[in-house]
C-alpha atoms as a PDB file:
ATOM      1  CA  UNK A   1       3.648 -18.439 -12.679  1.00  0.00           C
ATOM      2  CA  UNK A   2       7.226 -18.244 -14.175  1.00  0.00           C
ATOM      3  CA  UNK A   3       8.569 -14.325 -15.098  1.00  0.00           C
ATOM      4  CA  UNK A   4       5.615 -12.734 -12.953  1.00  0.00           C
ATOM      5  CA  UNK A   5       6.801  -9.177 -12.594  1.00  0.00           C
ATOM      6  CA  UNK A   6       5.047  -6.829 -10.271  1.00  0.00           C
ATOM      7  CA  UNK A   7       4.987  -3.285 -11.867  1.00  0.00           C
ATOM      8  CA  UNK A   8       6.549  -0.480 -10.635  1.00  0.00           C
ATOM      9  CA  UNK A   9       3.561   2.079 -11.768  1.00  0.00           C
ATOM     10  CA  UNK A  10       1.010  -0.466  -9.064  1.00  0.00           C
ATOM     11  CA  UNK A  11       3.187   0.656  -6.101  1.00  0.00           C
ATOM     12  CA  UNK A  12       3.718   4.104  -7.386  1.00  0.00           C
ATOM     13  CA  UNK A  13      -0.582   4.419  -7.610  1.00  0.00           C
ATOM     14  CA  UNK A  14      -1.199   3.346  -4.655  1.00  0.00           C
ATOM     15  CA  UNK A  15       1.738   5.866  -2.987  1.00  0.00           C
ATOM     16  CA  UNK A  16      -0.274   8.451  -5.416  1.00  0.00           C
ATOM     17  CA  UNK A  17      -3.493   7.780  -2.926  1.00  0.00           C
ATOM     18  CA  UNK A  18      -1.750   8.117  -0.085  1.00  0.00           C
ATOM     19  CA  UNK A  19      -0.323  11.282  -1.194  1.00  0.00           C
ATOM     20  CA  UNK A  20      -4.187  12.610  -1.510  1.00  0.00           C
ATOM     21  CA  UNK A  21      -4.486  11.216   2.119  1.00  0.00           C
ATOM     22  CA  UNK A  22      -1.616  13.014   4.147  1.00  0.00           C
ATOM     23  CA  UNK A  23      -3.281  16.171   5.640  1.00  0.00           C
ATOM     24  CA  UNK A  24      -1.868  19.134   3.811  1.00  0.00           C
ATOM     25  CA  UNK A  25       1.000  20.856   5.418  1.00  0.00           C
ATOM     26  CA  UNK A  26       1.747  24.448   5.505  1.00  0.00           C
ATOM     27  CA  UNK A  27       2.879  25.990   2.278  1.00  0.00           C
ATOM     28  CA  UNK A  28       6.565  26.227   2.797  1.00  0.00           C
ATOM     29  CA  UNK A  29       6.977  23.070   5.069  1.00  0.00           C
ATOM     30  CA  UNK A  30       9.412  20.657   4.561  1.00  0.00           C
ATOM     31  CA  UNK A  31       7.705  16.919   4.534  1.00  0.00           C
ATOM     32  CA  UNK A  32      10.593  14.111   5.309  1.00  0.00           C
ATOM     33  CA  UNK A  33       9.704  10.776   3.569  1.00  0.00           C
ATOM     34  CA  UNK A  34      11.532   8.164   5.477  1.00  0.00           C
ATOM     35  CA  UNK A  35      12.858   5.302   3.350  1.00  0.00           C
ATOM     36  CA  UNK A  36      10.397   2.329   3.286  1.00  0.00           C
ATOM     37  CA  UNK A  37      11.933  -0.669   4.122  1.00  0.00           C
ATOM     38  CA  UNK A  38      11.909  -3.753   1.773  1.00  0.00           C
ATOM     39  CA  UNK A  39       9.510  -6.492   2.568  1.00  0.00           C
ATOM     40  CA  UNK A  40      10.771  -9.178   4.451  1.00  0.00           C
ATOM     41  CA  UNK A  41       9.177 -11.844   1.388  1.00  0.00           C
ATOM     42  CA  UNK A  42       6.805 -11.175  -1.741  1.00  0.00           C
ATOM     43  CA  UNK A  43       3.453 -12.203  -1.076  1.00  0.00           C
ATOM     44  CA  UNK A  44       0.863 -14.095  -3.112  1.00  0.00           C
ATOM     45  CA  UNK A  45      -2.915 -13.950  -2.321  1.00  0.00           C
ATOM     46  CA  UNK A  46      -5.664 -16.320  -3.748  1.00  0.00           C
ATOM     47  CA  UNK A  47      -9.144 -14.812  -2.668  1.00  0.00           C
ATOM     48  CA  UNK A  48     -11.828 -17.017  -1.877  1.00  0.00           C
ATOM     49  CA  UNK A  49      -9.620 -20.640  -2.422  1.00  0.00           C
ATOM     50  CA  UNK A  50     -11.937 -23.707  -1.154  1.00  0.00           C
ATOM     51  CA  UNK A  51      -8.553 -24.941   0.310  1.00  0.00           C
ATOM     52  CA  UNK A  52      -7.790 -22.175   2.662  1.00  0.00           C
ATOM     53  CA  UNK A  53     -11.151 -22.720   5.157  1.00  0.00           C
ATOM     54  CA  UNK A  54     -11.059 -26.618   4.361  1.00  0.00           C
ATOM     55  CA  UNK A  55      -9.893 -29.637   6.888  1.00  0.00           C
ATOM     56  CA  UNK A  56      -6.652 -29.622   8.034  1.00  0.00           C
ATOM     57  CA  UNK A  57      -5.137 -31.216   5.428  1.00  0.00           C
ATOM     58  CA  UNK A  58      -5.830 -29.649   2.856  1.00  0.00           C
ATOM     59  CA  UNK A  59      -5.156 -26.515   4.125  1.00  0.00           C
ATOM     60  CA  UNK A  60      -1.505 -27.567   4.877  1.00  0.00           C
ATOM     61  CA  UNK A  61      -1.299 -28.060   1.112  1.00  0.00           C
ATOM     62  CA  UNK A  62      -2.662 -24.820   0.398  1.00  0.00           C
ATOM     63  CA  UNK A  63      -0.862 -23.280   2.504  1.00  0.00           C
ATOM     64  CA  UNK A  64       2.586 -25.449   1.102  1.00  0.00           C
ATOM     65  CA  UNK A  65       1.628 -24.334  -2.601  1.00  0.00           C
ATOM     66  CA  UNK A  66       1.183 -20.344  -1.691  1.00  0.00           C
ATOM     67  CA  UNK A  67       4.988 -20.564  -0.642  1.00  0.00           C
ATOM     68  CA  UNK A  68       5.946 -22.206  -3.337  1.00  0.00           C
ATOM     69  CA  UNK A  69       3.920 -19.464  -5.807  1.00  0.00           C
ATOM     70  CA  UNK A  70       6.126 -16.934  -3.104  1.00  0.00           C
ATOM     71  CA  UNK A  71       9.143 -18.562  -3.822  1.00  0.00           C
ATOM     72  CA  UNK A  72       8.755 -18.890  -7.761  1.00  0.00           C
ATOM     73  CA  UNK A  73       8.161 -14.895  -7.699  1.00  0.00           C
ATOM     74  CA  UNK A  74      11.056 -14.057  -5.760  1.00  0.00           C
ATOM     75  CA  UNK A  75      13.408 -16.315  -8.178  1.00  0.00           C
ATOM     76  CA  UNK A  76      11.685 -14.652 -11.089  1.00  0.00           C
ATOM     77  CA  UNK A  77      12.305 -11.264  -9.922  1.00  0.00           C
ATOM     78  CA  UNK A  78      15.600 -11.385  -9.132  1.00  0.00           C
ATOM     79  CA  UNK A  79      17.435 -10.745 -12.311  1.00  0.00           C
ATOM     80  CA  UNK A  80      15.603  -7.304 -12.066  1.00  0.00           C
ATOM     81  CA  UNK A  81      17.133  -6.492  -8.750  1.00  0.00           C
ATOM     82  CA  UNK A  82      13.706  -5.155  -8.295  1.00  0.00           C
ATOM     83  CA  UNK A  83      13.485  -3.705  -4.475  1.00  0.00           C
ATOM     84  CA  UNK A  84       9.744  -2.492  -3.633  1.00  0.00           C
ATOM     85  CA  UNK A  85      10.728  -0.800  -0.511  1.00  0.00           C
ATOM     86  CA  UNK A  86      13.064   1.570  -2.564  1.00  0.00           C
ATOM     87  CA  UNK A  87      10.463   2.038  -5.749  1.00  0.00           C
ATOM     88  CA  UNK A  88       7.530   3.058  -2.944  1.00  0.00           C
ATOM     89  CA  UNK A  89       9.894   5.741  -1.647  1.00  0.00           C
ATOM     90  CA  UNK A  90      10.747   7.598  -4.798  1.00  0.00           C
ATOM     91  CA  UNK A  91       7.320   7.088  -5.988  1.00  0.00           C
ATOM     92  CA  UNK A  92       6.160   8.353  -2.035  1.00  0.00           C
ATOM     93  CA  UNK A  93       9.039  11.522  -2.594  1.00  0.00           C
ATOM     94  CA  UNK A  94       7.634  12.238  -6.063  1.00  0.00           C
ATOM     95  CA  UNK A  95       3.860  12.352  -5.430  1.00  0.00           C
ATOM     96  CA  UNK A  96       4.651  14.510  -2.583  1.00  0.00           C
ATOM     97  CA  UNK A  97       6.494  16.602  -3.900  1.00  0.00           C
ATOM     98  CA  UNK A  98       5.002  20.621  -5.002  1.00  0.00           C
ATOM     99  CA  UNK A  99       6.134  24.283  -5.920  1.00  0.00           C
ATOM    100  CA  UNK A 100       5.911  25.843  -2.676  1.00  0.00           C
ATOM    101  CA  UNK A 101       7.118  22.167  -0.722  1.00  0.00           C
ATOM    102  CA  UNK A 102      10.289  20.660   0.159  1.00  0.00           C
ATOM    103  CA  UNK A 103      10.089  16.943   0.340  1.00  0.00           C
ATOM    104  CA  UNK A 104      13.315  15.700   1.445  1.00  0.00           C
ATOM    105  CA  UNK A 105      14.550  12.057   2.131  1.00  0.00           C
ATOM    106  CA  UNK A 106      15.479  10.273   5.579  1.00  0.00           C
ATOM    107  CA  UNK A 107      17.314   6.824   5.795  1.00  0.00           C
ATOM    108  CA  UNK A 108      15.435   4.050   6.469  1.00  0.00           C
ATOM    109  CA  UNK A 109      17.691   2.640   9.518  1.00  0.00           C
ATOM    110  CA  UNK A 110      16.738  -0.837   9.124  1.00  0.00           C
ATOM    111  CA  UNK A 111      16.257  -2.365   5.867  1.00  0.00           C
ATOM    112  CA  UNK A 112      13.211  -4.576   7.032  1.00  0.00           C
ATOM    113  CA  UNK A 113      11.807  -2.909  10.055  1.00  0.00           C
ATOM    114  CA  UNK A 114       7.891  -4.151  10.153  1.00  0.00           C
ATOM    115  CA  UNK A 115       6.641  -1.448  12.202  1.00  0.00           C
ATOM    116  CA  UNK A 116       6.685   2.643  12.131  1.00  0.00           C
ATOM    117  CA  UNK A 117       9.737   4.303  13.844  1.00  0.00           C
ATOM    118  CA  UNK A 118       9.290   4.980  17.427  1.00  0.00           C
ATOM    119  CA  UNK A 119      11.651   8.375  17.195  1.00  0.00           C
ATOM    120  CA  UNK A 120      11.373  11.188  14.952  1.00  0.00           C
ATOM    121  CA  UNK A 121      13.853  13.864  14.932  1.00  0.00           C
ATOM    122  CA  UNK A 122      13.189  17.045  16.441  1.00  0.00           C
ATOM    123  CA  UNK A 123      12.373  20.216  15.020  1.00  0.00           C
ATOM    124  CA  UNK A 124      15.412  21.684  16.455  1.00  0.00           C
ATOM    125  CA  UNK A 125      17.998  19.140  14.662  1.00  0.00           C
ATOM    126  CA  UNK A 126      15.605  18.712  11.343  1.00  0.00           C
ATOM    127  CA  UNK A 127      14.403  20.832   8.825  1.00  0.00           C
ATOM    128  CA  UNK A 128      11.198  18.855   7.987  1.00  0.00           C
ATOM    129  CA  UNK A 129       8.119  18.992  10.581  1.00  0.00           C
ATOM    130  CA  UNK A 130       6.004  16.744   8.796  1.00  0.00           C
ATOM    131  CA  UNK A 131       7.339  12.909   8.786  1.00  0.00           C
ATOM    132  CA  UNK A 132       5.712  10.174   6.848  1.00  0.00           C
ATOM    133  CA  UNK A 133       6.516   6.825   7.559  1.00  0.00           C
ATOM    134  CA  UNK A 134       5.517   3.910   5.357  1.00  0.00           C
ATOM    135  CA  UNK A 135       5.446  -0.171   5.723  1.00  0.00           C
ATOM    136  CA  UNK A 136       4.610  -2.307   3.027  1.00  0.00           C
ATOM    137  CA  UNK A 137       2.092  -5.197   4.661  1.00  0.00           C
ATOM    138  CA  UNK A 138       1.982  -6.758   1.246  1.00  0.00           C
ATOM    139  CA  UNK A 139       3.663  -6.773  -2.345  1.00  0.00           C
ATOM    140  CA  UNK A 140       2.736  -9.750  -4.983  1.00  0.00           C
ATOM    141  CA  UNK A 141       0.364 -10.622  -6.615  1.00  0.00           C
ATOM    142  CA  UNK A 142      -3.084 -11.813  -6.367  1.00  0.00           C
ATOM    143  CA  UNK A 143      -6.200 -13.511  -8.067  1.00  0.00           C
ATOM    144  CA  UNK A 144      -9.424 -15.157  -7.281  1.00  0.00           C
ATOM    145  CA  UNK A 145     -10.218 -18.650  -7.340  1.00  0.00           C
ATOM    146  CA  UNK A 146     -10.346 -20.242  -9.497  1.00  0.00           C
ATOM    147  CA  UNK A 147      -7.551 -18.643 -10.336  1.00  0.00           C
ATOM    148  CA  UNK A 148      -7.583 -16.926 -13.315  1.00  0.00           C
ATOM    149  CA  UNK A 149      -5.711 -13.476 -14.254  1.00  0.00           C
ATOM    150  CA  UNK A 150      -3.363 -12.087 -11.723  1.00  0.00           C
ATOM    151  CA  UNK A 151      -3.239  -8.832 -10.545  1.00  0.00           C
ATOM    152  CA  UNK A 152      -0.463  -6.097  -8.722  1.00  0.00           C
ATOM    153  CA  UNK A 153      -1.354  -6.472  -5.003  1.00  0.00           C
ATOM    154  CA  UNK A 154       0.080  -3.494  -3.166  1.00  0.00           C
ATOM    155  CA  UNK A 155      -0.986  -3.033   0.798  1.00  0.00           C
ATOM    156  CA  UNK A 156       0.690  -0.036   2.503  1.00  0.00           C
ATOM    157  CA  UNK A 157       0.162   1.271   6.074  1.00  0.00           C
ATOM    158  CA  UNK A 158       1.300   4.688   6.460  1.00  0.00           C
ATOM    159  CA  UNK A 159       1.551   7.483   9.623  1.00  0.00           C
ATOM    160  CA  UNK A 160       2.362  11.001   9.347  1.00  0.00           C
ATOM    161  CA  UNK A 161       4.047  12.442  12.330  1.00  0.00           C
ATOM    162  CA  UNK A 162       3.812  16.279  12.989  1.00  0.00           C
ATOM    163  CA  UNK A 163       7.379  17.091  14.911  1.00  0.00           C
ATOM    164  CA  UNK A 164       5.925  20.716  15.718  1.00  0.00           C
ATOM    165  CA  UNK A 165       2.770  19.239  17.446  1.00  0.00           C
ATOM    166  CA  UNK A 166       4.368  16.236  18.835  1.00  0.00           C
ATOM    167  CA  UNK A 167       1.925  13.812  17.591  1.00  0.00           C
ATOM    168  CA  UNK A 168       0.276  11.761  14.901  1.00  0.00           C
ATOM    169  CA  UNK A 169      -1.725  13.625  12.813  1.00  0.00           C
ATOM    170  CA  UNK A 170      -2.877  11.246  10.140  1.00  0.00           C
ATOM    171  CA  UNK A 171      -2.864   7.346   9.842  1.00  0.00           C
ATOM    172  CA  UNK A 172      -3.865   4.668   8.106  1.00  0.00           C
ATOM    173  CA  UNK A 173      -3.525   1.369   5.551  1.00  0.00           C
ATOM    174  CA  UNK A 174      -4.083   1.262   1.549  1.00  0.00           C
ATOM    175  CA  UNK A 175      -4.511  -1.381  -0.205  1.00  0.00           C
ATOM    176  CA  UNK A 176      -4.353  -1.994  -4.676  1.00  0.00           C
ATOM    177  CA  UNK A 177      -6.308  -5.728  -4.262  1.00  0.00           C
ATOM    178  CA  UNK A 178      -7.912  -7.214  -1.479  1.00  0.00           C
ATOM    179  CA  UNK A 179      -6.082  -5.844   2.209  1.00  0.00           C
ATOM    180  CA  UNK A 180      -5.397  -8.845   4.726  1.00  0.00           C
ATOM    181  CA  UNK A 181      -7.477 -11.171   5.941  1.00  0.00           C
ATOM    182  CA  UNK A 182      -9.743  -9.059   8.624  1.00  0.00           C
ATOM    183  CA  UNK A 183      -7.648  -5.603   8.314  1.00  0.00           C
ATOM    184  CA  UNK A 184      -9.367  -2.238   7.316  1.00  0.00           C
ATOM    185  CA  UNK A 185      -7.937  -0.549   4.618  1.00  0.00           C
ATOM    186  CA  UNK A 186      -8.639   2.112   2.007  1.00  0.00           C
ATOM    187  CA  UNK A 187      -9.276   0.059  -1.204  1.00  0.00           C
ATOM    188  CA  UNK A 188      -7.788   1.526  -4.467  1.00  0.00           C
ATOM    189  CA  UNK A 189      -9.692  -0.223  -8.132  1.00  0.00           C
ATOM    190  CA  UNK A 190      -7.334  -3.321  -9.068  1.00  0.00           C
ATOM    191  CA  UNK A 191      -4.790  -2.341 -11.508  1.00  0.00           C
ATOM    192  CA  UNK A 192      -5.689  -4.397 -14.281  1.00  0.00           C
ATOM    193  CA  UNK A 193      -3.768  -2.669 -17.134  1.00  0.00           C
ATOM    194  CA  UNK A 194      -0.886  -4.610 -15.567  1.00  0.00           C
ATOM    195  CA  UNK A 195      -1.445  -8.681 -15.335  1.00  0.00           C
ATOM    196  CA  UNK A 196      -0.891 -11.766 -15.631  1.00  0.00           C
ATOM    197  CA  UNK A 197      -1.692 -15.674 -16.134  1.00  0.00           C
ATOM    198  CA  UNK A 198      -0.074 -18.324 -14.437  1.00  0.00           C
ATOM    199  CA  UNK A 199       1.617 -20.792 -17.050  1.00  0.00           C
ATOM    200  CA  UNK A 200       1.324 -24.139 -16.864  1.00  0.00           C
ATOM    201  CA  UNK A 201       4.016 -26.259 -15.277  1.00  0.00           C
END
């Protein structure tokens, strides 16, 4: 699986669907997209593998060779100083973004937070009312044994936080491929325009 790529237009899709998801604010409101942090590791996914639910053992070597398929993506990608977290918040911004709506940008204050924020700034020290906060659960890629093509896997859980109201008003997880094992999640079509086979070591 040696110069796997994930594509940029995957994670900006799915951050398309979640625009169509975030209730629609006020015309005139400022939205605040907070920076998504960067995944602590790029994840691969291999749906329905006869290894995974198998004895012991062999799941320990399934388990071994999904790590090493992690690791072999993360060395191929890193000549494209390619950082997910920052692509899913332009592409978050953009999608967001209208005439009559001000979509402006808060700093992520740590780079690989793995839950929401706890504190959103109020109304009276922030322009924006409506906050949305977004975690990547998942970037890589995935296929289904036997493994064949592979495909963008994008999993996002998002919350928008209304600073007027003082609560969450919308919430949620999407998902471009399969979502985790036993998680509900909006399912987007697989983008298969972008894909591809493992080579042969």
């Amino acid at each position: 699986m040696r110069r796997l790529h994930i594509s940029v237009a995957a994670a900006a899709c799915a951050l398309l669907a979640l625009a169509a998801c975030v209730s629609t604010p006020a015309p005139r409101q400022t939205i605040a997209v907070v920076g998504v942090p960067e995944p602590a590791k790029l994840s691969v996914l291999v749906e329905n593998h006869p290894d995974a639910g198998a004895s012991q053992t062999r799941g320990l070597f399934f388990a071994a060779a999904m790590q090493t398929l992690e690791r072999e993506l993360a060395d191929s990608l890193k000549p494209r100083a390619f950082a997910p977290g920052a692509a899913l918040s332009e592409a978050l911004a953009e999608s967001l973004r209208r005439p009559d709506r001000a979509v402006v940008r808060v700093a992520n204050p740590q780079q690989e937070r793995e839950d929401f924020l706890k504190d959103y700034p109020a109304p009276e020290t922030n322009t924006a009312t409506i906050f949305v906060d977004v975690i990547p659960r998942a970037v890589g890629y995935w296929a289904e044994a036997p493994m064949g093509s592979w495909h963008p896997w994008v999993v996002v859980a998002y919350r928008v936080y209304d600073s007027r109201a003082g609560k969450v008003v919308a919430s949620g997880q999407i998902s471009m491929g399969p979502p985790p094992p036993g998680e509900a999640s909006i399912a987007l079509a697989a983008d298969r325009r972008f894909h591809s086979r493992p080579s042969k070591r």
